[in-house]
Protein backbone atom coordinates (compact mmCIF):
# COMPACT_ATOMS: atom_id res chain seq x y z
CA UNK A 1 -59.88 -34.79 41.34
CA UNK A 2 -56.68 -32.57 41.44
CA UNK A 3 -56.71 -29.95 39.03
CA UNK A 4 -53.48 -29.77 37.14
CA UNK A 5 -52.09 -26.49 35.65
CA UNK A 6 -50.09 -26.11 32.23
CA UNK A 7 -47.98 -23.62 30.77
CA UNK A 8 -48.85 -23.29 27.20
CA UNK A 9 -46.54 -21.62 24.68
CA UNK A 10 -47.80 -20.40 21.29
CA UNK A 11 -46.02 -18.18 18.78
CA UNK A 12 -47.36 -15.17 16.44
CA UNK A 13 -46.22 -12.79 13.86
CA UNK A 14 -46.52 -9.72 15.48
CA UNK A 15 -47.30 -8.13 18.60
CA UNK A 16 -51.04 -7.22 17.58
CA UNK A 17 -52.23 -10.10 16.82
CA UNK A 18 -50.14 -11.55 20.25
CA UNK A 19 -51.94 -9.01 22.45
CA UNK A 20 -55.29 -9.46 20.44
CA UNK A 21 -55.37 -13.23 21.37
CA UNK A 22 -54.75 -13.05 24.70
CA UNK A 23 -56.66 -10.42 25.61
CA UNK A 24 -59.48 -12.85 24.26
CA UNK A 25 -57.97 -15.68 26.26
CA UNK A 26 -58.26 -13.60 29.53
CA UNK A 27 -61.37 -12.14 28.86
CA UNK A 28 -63.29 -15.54 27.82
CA UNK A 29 -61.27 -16.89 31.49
CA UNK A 30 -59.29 -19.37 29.02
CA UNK A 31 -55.75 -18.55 30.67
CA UNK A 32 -55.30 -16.88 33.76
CA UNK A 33 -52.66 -14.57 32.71
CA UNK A 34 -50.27 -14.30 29.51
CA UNK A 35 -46.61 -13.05 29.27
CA UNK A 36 -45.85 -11.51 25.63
CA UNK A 37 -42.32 -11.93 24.83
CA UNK A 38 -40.08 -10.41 21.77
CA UNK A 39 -39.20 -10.02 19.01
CA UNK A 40 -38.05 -13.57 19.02
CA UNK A 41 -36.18 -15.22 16.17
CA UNK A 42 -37.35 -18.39 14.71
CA UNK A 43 -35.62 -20.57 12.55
CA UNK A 44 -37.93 -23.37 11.43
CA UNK A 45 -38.55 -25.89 7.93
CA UNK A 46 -41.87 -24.85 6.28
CA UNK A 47 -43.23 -26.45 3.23
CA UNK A 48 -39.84 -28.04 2.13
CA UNK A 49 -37.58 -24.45 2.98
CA UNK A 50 -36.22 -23.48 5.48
CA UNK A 51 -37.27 -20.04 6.60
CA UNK A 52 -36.98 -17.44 9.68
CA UNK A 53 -39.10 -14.77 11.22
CA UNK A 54 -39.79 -12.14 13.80
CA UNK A 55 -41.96 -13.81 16.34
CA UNK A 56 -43.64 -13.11 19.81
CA UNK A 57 -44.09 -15.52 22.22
CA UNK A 58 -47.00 -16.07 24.87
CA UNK A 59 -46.86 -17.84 27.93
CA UNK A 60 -50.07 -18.69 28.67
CA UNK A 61 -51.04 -20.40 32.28
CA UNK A 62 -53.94 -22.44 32.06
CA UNK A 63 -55.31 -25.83 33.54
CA UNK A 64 -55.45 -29.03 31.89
CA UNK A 65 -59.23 -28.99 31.59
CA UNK A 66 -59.62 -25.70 29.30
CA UNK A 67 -56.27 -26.38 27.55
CA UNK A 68 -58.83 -27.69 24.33
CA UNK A 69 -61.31 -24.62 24.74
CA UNK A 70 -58.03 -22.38 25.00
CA UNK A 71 -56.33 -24.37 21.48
CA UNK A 72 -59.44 -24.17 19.87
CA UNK A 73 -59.99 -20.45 20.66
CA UNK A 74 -56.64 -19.81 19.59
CA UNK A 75 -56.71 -21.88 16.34
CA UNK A 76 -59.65 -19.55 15.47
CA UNK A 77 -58.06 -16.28 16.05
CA UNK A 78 -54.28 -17.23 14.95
CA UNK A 79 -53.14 -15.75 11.44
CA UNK A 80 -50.70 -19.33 10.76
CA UNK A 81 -52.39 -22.33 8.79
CA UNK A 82 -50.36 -24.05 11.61
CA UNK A 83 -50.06 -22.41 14.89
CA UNK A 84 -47.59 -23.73 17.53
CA UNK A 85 -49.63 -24.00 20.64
CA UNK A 86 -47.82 -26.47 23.18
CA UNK A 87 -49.02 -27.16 26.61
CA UNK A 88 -46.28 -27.92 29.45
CA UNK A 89 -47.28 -28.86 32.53
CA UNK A 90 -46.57 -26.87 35.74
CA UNK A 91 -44.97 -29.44 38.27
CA UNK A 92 -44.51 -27.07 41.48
CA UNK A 93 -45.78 -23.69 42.27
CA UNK A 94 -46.02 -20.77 44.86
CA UNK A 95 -49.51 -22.21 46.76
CA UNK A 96 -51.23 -18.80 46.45
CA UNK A 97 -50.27 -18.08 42.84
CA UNK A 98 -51.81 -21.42 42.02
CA UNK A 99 -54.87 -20.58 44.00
CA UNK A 100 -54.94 -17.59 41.76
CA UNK A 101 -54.32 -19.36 38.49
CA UNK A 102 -57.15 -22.08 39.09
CA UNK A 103 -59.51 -19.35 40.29
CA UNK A 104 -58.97 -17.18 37.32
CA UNK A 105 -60.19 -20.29 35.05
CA UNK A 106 -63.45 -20.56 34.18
CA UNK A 107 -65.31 -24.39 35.01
């Protein structure tokens, strides 16, 4: 079977808690690497309001196969009742940075 990567994107509210999740992410082989981007601004409804915050964003790359170990993991960890964590899938890549990615992925 062909493993298939994913780009997953999840947001936090503040750079700590961005770096202290993926640290855990890369460290528990979860995601193979993680871009921290930001501040971000995000304008989203919440309980009935409409509200906006300062936000980092990860890009996490991941395969398909740990993408419910890696949500779970980062349900646990993330301060939101809610966390966005979306998973995109990677169509093409570079041959040896996908090599690297599905190496760097535990099982």
């Amino acid at each position: 079977m062909k493993q298939e990567a994913l780009q997953v994107m999840v947001t936090f509210p503040s750079r700590e808690s961005a770096e202290s999740v993926a640290k855990g992410l890369v460290e528990n082989r979860l995601a193979a690497c993680v871009q921290i981007l930001g501040p971000i601004d995000s304008i989203y409804r919440w309980q009935g309001q409409i509200e906006s915050a300062k936000e980092w964003l990860c890009l996490l790359k991941t395969t398909r196969e740990a993408f419910e170990k890696l949500a779970d993991f980062v349900r646990k960890q993330h301060p939101y009742e809610v966390p966005e964590i979306i998973g995109l899938p990677i169509c093409q890549g570079f041959p040896p940075y996908m090599q690297w990615l599905f190496q760097s992925i535990e099982g």
